[in-house]
Protein backbone atom coordinates (compact mmCIF):
# COMPACT_ATOMS: atom_id res chain seq x y z
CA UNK A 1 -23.46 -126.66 -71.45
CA UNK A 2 -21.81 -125.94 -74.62
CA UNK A 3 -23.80 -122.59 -74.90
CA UNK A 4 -22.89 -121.46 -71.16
CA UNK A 5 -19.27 -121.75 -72.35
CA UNK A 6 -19.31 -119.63 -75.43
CA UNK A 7 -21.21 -117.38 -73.41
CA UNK A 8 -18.77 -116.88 -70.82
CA UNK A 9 -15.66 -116.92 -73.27
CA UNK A 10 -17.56 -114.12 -75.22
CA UNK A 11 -17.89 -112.28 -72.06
CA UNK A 12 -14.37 -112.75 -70.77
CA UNK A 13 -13.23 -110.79 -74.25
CA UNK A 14 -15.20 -108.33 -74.06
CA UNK A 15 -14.53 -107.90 -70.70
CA UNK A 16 -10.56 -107.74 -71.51
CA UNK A 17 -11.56 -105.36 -74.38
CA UNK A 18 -12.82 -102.68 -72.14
CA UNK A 19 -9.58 -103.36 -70.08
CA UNK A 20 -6.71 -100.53 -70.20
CA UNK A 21 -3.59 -101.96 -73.16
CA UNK A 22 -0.60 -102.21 -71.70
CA UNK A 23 0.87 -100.55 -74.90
CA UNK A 24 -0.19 -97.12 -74.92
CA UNK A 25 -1.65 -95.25 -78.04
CA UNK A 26 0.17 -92.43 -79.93
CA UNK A 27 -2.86 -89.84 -78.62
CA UNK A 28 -1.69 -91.01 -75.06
CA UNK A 29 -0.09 -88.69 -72.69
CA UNK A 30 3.12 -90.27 -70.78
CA UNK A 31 2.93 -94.01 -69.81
CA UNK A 32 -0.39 -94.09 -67.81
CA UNK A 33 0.02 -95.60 -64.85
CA UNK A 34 3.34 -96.43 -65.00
CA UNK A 35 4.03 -92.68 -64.90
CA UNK A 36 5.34 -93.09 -61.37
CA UNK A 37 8.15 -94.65 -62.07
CA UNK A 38 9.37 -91.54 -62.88
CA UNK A 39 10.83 -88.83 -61.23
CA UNK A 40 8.12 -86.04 -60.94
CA UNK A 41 5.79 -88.58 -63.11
CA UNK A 42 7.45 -86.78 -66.07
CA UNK A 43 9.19 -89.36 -68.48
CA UNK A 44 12.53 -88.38 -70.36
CA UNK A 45 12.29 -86.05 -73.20
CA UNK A 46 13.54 -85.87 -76.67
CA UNK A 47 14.30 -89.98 -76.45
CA UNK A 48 11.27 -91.36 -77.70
CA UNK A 49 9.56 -90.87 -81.47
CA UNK A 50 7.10 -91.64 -83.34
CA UNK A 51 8.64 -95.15 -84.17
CA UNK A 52 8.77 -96.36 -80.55
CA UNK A 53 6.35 -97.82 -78.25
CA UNK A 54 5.42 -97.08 -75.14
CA UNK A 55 4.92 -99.87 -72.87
CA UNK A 56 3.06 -100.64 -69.05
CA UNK A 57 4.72 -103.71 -68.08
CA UNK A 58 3.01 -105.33 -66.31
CA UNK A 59 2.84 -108.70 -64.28
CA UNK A 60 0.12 -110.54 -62.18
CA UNK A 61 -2.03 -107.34 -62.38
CA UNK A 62 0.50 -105.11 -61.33
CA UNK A 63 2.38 -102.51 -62.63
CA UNK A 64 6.17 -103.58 -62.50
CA UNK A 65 8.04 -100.94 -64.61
CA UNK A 66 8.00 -98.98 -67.90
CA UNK A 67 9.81 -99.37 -71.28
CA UNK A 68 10.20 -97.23 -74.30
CA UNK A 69 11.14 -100.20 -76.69
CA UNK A 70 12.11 -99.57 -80.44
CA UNK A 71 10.41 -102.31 -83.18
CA UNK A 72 13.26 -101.41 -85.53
CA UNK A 73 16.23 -102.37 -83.75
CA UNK A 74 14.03 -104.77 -81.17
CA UNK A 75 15.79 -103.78 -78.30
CA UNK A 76 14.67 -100.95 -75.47
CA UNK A 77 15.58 -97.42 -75.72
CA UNK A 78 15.59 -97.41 -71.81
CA UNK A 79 13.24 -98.50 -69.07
CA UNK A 80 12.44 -97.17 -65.73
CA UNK A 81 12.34 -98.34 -62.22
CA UNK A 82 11.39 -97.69 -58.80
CA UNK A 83 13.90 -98.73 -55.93
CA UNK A 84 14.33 -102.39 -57.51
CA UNK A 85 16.81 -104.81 -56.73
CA UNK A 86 18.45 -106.41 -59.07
CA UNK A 87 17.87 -110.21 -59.57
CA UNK A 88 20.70 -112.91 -58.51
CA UNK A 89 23.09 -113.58 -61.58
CA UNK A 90 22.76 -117.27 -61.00
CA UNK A 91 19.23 -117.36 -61.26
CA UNK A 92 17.54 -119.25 -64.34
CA UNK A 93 15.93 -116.86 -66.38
CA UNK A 94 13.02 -117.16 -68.14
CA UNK A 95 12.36 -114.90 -71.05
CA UNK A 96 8.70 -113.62 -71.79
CA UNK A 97 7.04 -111.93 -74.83
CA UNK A 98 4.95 -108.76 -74.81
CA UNK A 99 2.17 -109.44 -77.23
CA UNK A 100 0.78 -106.42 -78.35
CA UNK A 101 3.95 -105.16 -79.91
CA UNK A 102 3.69 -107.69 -83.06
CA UNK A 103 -0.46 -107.99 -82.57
CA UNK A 104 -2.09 -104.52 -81.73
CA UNK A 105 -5.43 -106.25 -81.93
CA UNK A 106 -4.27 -108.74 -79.33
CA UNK A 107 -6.76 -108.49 -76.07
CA UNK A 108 -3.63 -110.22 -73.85
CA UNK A 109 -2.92 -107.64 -71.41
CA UNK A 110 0.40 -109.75 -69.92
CA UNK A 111 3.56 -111.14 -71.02
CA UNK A 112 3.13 -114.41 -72.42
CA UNK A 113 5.64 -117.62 -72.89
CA UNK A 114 7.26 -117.62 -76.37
CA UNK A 115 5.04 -121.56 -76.48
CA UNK A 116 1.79 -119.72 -76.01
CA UNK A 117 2.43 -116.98 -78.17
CA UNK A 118 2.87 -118.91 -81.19
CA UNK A 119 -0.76 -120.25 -81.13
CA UNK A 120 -2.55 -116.52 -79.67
CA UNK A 121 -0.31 -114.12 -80.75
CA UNK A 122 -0.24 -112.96 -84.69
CA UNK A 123 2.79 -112.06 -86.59
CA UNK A 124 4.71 -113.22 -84.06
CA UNK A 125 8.59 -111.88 -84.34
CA UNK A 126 7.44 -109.18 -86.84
CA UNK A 127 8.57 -106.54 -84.41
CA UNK A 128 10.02 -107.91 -81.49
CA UNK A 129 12.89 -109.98 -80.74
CA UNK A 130 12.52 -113.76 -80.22
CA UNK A 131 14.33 -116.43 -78.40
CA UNK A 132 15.01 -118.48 -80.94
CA UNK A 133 16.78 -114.82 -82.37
CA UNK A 134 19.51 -115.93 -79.93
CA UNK A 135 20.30 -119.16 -80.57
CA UNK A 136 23.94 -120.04 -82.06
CA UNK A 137 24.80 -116.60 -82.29
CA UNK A 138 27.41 -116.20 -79.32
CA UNK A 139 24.92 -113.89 -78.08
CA UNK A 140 22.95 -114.25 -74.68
CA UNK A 141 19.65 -112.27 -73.32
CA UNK A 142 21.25 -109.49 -71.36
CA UNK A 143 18.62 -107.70 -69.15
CA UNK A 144 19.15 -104.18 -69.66
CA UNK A 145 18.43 -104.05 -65.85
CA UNK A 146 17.68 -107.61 -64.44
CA UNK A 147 14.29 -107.00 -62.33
CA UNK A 148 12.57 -109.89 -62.45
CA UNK A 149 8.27 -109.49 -63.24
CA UNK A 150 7.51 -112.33 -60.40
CA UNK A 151 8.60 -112.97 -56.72
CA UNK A 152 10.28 -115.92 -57.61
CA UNK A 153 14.12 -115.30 -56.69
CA UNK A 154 15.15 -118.77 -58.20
CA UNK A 155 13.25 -118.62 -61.67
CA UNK A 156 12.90 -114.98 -62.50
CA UNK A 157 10.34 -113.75 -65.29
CA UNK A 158 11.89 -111.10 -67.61
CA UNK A 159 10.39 -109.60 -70.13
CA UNK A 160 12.27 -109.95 -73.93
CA UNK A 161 11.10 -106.08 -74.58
CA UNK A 162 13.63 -105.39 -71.18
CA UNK A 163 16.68 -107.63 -73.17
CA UNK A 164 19.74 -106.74 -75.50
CA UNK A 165 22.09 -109.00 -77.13
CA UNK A 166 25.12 -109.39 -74.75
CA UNK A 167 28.05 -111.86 -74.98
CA UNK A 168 28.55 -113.89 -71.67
CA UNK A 169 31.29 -111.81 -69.89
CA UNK A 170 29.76 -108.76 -70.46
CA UNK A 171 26.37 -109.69 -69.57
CA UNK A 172 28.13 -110.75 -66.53
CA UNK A 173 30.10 -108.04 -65.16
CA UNK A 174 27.50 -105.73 -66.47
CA UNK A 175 24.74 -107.66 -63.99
CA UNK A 176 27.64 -107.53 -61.24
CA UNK A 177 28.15 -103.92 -61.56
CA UNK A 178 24.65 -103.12 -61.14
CA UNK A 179 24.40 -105.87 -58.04
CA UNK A 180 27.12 -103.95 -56.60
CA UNK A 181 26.21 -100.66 -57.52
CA UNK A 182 22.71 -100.82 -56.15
CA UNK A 183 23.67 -102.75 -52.96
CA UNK A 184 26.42 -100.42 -51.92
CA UNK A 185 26.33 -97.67 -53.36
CA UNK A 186 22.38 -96.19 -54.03
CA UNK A 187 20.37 -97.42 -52.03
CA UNK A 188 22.14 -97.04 -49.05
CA UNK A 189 22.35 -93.08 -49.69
CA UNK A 190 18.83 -92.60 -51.06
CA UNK A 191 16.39 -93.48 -48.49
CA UNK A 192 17.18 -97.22 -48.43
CA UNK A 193 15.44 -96.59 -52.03
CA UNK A 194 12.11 -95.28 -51.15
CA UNK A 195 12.82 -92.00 -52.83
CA UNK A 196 15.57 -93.98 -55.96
CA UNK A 197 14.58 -93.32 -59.78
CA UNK A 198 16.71 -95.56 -62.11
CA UNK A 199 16.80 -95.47 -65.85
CA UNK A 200 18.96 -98.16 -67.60
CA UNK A 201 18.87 -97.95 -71.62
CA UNK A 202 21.08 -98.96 -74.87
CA UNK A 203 22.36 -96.91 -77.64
CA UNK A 204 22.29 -99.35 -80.83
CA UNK A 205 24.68 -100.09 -83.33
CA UNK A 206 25.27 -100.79 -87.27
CA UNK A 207 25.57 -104.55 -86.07
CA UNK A 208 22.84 -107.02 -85.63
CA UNK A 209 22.25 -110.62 -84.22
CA UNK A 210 21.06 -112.71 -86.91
CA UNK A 211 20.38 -109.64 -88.86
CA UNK A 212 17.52 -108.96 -86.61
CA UNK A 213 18.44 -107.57 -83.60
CA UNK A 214 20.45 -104.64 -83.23
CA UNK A 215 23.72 -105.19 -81.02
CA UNK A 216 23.84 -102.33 -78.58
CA UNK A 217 27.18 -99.53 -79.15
CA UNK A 218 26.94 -99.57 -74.96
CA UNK A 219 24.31 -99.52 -71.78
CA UNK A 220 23.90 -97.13 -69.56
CA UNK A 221 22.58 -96.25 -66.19
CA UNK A 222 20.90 -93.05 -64.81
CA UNK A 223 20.09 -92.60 -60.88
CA UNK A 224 18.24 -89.85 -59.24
CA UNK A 225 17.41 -89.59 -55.51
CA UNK A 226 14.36 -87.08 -54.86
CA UNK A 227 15.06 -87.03 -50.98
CA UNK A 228 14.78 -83.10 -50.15
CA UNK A 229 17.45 -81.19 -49.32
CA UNK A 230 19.65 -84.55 -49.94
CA UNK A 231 18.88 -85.66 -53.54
CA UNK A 232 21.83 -86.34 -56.05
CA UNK A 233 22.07 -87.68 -59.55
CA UNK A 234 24.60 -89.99 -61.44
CA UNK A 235 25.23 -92.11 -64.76
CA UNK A 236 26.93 -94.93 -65.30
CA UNK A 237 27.69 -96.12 -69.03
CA UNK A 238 29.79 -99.29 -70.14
CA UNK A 239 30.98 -100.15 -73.91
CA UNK A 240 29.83 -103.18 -75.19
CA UNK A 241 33.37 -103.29 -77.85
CA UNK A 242 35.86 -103.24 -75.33
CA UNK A 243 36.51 -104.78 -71.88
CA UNK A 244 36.68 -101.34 -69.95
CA UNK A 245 35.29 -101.45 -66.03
CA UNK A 246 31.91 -99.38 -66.08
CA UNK A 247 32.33 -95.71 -65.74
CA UNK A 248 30.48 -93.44 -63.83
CA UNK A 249 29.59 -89.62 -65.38
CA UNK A 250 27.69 -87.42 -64.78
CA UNK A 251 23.95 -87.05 -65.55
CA UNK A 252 24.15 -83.60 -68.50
CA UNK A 253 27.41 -85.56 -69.49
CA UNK A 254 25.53 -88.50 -69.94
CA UNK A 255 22.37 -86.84 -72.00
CA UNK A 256 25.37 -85.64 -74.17
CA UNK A 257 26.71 -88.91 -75.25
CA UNK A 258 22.56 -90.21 -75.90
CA UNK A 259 21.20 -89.56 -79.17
CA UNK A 260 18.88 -85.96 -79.18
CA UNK A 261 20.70 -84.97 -76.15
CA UNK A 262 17.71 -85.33 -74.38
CA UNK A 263 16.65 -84.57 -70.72
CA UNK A 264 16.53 -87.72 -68.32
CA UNK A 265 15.31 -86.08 -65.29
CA UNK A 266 12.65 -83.26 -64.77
CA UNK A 267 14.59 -80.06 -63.67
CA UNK A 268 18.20 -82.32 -63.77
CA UNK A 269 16.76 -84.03 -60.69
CA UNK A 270 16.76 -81.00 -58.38
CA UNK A 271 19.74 -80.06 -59.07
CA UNK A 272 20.47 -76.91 -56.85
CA UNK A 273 19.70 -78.70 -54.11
CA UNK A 274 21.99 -81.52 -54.14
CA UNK A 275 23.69 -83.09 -51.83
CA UNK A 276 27.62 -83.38 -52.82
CA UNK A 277 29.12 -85.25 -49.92
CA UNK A 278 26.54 -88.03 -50.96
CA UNK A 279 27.95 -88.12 -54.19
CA UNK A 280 31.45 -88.16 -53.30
CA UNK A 281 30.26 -90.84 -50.83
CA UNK A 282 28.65 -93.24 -53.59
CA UNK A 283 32.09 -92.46 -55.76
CA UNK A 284 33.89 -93.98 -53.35
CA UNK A 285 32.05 -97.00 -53.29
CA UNK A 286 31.44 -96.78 -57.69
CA UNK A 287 35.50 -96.94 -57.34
CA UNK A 288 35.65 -100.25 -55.29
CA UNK A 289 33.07 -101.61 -57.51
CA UNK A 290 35.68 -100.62 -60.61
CA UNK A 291 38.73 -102.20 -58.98
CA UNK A 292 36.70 -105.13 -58.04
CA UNK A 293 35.53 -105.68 -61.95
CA UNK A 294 39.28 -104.72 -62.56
CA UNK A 295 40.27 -107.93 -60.64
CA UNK A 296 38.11 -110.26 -61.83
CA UNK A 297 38.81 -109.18 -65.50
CA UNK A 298 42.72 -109.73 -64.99
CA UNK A 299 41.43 -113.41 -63.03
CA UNK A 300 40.02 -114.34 -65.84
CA UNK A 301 43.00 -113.34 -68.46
CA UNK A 302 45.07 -115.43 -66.36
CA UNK A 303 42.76 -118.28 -65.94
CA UNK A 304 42.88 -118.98 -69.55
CA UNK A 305 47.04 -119.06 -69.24
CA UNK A 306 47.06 -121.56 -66.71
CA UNK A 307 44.81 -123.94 -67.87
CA UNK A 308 46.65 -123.44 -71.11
CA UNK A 309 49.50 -124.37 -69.24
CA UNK A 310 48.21 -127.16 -67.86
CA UNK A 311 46.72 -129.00 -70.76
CA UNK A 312 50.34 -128.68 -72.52
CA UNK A 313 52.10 -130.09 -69.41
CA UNK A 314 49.66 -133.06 -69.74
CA UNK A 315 49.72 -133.58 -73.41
CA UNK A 316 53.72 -133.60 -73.53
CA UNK A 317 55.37 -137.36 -73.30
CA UNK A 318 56.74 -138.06 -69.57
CA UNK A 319 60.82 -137.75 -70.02
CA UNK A 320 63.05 -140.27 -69.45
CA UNK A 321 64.46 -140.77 -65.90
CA UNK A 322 67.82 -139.18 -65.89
CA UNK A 323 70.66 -141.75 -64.37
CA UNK A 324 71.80 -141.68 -61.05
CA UNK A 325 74.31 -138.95 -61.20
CA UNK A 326 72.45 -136.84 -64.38
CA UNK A 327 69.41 -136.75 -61.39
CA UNK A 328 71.76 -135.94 -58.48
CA UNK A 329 72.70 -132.76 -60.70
CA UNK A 330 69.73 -131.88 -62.13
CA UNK A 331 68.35 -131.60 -58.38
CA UNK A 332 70.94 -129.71 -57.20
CA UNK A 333 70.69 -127.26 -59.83
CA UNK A 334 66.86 -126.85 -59.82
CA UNK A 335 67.04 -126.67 -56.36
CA UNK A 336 69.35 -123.71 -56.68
CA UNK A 337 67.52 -121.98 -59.89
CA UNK A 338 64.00 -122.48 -58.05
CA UNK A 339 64.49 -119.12 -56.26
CA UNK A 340 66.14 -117.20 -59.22
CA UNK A 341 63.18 -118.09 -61.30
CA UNK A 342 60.69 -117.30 -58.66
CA UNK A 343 62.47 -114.02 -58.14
CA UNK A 344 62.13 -113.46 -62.14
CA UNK A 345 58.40 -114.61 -62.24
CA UNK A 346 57.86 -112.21 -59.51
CA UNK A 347 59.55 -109.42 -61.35
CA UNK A 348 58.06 -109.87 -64.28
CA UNK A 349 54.62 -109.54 -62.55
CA UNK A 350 55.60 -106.40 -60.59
CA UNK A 351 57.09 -104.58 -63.70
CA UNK A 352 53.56 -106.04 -65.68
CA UNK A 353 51.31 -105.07 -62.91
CA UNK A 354 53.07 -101.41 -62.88
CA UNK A 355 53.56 -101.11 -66.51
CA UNK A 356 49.30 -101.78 -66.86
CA UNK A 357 48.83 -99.67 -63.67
CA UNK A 358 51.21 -96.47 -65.84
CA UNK A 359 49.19 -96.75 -68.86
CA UNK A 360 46.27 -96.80 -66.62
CA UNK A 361 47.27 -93.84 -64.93
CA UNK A 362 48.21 -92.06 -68.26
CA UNK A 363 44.71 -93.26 -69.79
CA UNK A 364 42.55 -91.87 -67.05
CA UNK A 365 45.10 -88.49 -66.80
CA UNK A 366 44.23 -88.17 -70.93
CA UNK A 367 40.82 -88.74 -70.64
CA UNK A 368 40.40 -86.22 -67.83
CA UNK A 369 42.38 -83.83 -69.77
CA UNK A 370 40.25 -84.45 -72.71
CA UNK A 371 37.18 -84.01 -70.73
CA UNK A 372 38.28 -80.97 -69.08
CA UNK A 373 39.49 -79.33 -72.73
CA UNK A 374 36.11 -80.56 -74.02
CA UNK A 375 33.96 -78.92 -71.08
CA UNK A 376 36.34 -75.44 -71.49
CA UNK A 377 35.96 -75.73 -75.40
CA UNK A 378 32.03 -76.54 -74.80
CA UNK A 379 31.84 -73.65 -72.02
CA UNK A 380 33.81 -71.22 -74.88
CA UNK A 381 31.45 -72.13 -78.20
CA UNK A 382 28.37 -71.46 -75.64
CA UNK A 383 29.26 -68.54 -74.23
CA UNK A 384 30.80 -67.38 -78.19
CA UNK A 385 27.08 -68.46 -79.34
CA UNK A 386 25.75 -66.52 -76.53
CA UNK A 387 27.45 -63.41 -77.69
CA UNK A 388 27.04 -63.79 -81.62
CA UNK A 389 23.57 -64.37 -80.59
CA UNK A 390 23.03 -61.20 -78.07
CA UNK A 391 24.53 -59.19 -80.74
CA UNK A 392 22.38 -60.67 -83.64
CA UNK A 393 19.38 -59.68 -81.78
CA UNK A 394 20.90 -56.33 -81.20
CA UNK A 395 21.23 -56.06 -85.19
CA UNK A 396 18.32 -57.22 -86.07
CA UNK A 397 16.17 -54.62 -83.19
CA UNK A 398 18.22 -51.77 -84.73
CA UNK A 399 16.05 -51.65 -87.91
CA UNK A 400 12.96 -51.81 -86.15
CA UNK A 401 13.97 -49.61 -83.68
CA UNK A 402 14.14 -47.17 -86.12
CA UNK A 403 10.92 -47.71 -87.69
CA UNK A 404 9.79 -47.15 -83.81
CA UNK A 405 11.45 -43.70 -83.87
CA UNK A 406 10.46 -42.62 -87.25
CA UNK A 407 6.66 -43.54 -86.60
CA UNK A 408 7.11 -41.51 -83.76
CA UNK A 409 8.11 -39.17 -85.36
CA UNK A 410 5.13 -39.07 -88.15
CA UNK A 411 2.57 -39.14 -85.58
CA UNK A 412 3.87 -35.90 -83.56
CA UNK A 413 3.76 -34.22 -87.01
CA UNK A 414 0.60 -35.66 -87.96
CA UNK A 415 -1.19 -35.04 -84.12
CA UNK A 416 0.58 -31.23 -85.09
CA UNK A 417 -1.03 -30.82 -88.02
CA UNK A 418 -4.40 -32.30 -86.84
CA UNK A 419 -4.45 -29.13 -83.66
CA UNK A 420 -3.59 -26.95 -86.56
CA UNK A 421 -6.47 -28.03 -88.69
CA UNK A 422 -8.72 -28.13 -85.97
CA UNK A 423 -7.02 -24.35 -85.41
CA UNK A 424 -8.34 -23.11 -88.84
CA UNK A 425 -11.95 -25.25 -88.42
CA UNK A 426 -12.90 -23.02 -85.09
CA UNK A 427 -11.62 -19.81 -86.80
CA UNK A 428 -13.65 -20.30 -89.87
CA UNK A 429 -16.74 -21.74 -87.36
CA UNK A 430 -16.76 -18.29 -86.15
CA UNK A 431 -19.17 -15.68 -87.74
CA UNK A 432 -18.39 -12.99 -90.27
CA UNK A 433 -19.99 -9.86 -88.67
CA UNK A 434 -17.87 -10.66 -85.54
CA UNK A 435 -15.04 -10.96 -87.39
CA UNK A 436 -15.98 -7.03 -89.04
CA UNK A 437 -16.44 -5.57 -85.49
CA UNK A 438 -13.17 -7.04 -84.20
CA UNK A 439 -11.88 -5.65 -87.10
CA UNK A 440 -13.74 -1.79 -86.99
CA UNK A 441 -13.44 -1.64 -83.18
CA UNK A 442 -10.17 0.03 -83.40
CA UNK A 443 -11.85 2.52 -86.08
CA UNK A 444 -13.98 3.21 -84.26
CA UNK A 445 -12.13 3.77 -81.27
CA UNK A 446 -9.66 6.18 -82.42
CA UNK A 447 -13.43 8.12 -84.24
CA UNK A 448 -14.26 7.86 -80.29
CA UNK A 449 -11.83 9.83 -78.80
CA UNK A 450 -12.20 13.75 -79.32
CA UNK A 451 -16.30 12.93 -78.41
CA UNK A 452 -15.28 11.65 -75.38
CA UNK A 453 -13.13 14.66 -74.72
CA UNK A 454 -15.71 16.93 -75.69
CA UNK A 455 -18.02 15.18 -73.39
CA UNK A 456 -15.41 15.47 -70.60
CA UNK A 457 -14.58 19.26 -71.49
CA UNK A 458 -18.19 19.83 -70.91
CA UNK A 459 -18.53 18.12 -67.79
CA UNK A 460 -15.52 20.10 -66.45
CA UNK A 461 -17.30 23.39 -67.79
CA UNK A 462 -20.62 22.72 -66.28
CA UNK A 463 -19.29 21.52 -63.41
CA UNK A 464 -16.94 24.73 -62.51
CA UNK A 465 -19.95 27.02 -63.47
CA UNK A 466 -21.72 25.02 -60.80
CA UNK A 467 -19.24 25.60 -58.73
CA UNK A 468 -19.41 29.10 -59.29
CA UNK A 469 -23.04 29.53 -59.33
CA UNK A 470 -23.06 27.77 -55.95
CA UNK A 471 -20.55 29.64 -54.18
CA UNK A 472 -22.13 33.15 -55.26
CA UNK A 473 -25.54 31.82 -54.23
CA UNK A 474 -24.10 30.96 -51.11
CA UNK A 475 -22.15 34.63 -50.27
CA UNK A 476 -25.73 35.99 -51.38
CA UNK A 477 -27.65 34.45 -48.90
CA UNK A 478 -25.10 35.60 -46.37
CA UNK A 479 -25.10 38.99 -47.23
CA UNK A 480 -29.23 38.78 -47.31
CA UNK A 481 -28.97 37.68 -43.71
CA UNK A 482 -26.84 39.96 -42.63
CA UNK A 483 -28.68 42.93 -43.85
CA UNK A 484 -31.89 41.49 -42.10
CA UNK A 485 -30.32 41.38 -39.09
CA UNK A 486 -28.89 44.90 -38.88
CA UNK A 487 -32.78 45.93 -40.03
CA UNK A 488 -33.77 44.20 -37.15
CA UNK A 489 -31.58 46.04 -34.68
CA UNK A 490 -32.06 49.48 -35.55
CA UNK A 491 -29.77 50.14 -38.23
CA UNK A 492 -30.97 51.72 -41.13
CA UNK A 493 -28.83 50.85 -44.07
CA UNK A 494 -29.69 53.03 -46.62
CA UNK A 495 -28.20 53.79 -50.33
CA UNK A 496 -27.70 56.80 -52.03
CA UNK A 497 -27.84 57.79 -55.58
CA UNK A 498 -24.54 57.03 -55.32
CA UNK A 499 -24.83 53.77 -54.48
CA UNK A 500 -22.68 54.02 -50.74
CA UNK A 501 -24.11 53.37 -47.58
């Protein structure tokens, strides 16, 4: 029996060491099969190095979402999700640790209790954050985006590779913001969130918890919709320092304020095609969700006050009753001040509640007016660059440009010289004797000429004598038949010594 068991343990390792690691290796492309939780399957650029790990996270043997988590600071650079709704705030949370991160050897493929890590898990807290990192600090676990790992709405699983150090109130207006956000604001426009990409990260600090873990500087919040011809993108970011409400921006404002200005979204989310009346839509909404933190931020300034003022009202002595008449007064008179000071209290909360709303007003007007001289001053050093650029390519083509011309230039003269060469080759190929007779023919040309006009004299001479002989011949015959014929006839022609008829 004993033997069966070690048999099957052995098995069951190597079985989970031929199993995919939820943390990927450096050679690795992307984030495996969590790649989908990504828009386009393409994660962000220029945020993760060499440092960082890449991790699957995964749950029951399911892919749940992805994280890029840093071992130096042991909190997430971001993480990414796919239409998920954010857990209740009042659930109980319970914190899990990812053991591969401090135990690459480790063949546990799932998050594990903190309990059964200490006994499995090796170097456990070398690299990762721990829940005992937490404790007395005035720091809580803050999700960086609370999606729980299980189904179980009333004790959600997190992950501790998913968690930054957040106080109390921030942890809970930042979870509110993101209830609200999601509820009424993106999903709605995107599809009821079958087509939602959300990215939720932390930009860390010089401080640390414990000296350990690295407080985050603020959080942030990255949405794209990939619905076609109706998509739209938008970041949210909220300072950890100060009690500002969270503020949306927008995504290429948002890569500017991460560290490597990186790219969140492939191709900014489709951006040319989208939709802008969704977006003013879901700002609508972001700006009840701002006046709503706004509220419960000044609720619980004033909470403090009035138990304040309550616990001195019950810690002073109880006065003496005043006599008869000293409490007739004393009535009359508060009965009379009772409005006055009601009129001053609510005076004093009108001129407050304007005064805050005025510096409000003057805050956001300064900040827009920064933004916008910050965008024109951006817009101006570009397009400057743009220019010095254009024209330092120009300068530097110039010289070569000229080289261009100038070999040109050497190879006309040199293809010139070549035809000439080849020139003087043929005339030299050609043999000397003709070279002699084109060189005697006009000698003997000129020697040519009073032959030829002999020869033609001659013909003329010979010819005209022909011409002579024939025509005498010819008047001969004539005569010759003439004189026969007067023989003939009776005629006797005769000549005398004289020579006459």
């Amino acid at each position: 029996m004993g033997c069966a068991r070690w048999l099957a343990l052995g098995g069951l390792l190597a079985l989970a060491g031929l199993l995919q690691a939820r943390l990927l290796l450096p050679q690795q492309a992307g984030f495996g099969e969590c790649d989908r939780f990504f828009y386009a399957g393409t994660p962000p650029a220029g945020l993760g190095t060499e440092a960082h790990v890449r991790i699957c996270q995964r749950f029951a043997g399911s892919e749940r979402f992805a994280t890029l988590y840093s071992p130096g600071h042991r909190i997430p650079v971001f993480s990414a999700f796919r239409a998920a709704r954010p857990a209740s705030r009042s659930a109980e949370q319970r914190g899990l640790l990812e053991p591969q991160i401090d135990d690459p050897d480790s063949n546990l493929e799932e998050v594990i209790d903190e309990a059964d890590a200490v006994t499995s898990v090796n170097n456990l807290g070398s690299k990762q954050a721990l829940n005992a990192d937490y404790l007395d600090s005035g720091y809580e676990i803050g999700q960086l985006y609370p999606v729980p790992l299980n189904n179980d709405l009333q004790t959600p699983t997190f992950p501790l590779t998913n968690s930054v150090p957040m106080t109390q109130s921030f942890r809970e207006r930042w979870h509110m913001s993101l209830n609200s956000l999601m509820d009424r604001a993106l999903i709605p426009h995107c599809n009821d969130g079958k087509d939602l990409y959300t990215l939720t990260g932390a930009v860390p600090s010089e401080h640390k918890v414990k000296d350990k873990v690295t407080i985050p500087e603020f959080v942030w919040l990255a949405a794209c919709c990939a619905v076609p011809g109706g998509g739209w993108a938008m970041g949210f970011i909220k300072n950890t320092q100060d009690s500002n409400v969270i503020e949306d921006v927008m995504v290429r404002d948002l890569e500017k304020l991460l560290p490597h200005k990186p790219q969140l979204f492939q191709d900014n989310c489709g951006e040319t095609e989208q939709d802008t009346e969704k977006m003013k839509k879901i700002l609508e909404v972001v700006n009840q969700v701002q006046d709503e933190e706004r509220s419960l931020k000044s609720q619980e300034i004033m909470s403090p006050l009035a138990s304040t003022q309550s616990q001195r009202s019950a810690l002073l002595p109880p006065e003496a009753p005043p006599e008869g008449g000293g409490s007739f007064l004393g009535k009359v008179l508060g009965f009379l001040a009772t409005p006055f000071i009601k009129l001053f209290q609510l005076i004093y909360y009108l001129v407050a509640a304007i005064l805050r709303n005025i510096v409000r007003l003057l805050w956001f007007v300064t900040k827009q007016v920064i933004n916008t001289v910050e965008s024109c001053l951006y817009r101006l050093g570009k397009a400057a660059v743009s220019y010095l650029v254009a024209i330092g390519q120009e300068l530097v083509s110039i010289p070569w440009k000229v080289l261009k011309v100038v070999g040109k230039v050497i190879r006309a003269f040199l293809r010139i010289l070549c035809c000439l060469l080849k020139a003087v080759c043929r005339v030299l190929s050609v043999p000397l004797r003709v070279l002699v007779d084109v060189a005697t023919f006009p000698v003997y040309t000129v020697g040519a000429i009073p032959l030829v006009c002999k020869d033609i004299a001659v013909g003329l001479g010979g010819t005209l004598s022909l011409l002579f002989d024939t025509a005498f011949g010819t008047m001969g015959g004539l005569f010759q038949i003439v004189f026969s014929v007067f023989k003939r006839i009776g005629y006797k022609v005769t000549l005398d010594n004289s020579g006459e008829l």
